[in-house]
Protein backbone atom coordinates (compact mmCIF):
# COMPACT_ATOMS: atom_id res chain seq x y z
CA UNK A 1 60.28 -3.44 66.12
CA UNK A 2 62.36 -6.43 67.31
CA UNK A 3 62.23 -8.66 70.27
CA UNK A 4 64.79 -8.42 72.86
CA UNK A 5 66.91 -11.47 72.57
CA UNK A 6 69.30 -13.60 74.81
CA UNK A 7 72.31 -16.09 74.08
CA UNK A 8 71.34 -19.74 75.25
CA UNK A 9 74.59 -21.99 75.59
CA UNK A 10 78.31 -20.62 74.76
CA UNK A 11 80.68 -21.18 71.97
CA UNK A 12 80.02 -23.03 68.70
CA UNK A 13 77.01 -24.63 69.92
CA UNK A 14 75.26 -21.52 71.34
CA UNK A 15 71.56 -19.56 70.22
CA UNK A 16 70.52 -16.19 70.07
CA UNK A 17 66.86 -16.68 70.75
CA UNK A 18 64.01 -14.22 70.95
CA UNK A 19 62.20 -13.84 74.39
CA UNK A 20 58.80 -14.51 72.19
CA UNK A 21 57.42 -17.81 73.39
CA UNK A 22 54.64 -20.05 71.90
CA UNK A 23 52.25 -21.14 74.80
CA UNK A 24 51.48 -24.95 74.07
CA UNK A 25 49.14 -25.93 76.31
CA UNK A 26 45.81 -25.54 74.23
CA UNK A 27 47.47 -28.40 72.37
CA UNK A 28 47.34 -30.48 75.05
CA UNK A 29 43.97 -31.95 76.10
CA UNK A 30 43.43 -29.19 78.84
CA UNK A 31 40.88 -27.63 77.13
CA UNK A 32 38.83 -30.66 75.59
CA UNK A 33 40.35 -33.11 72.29
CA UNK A 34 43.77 -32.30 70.90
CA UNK A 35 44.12 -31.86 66.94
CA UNK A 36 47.44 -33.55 66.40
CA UNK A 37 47.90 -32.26 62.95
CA UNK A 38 47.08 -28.74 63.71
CA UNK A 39 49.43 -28.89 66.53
CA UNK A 40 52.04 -30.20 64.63
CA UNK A 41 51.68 -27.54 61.44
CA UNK A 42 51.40 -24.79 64.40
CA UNK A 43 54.95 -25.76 65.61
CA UNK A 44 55.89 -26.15 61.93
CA UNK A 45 55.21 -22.80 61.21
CA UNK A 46 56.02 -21.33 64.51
CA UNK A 47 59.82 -22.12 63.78
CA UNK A 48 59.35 -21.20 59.89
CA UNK A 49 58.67 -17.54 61.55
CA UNK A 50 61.27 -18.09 63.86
């Protein structure tokens, strides 16, 4: 099963990017103290998955 997808931009410069979002606010400090680091490797691998 894939995601539905949509074109962002136009010509050379433009993405095809999944409608799949990553919520970030429970890396903020909404919910108490903010872990940097596992922020940072959650984005890292976020985009590795694409």
């Amino acid at each position: 099963m894939s995601l539905p997808t949509r074109t962002l931009g136009t010509g050379s410069t433009a993405l095809e990017v999944s409608a799949q979002g990553l919520g970030g606010m429970g890396m903020s400090m909404v919910y108490g103290t903010r872990n940097d680091e596992e922020s940072t490797a959650t984005l890292h691998r976020a985009l590795e998955l694409g």
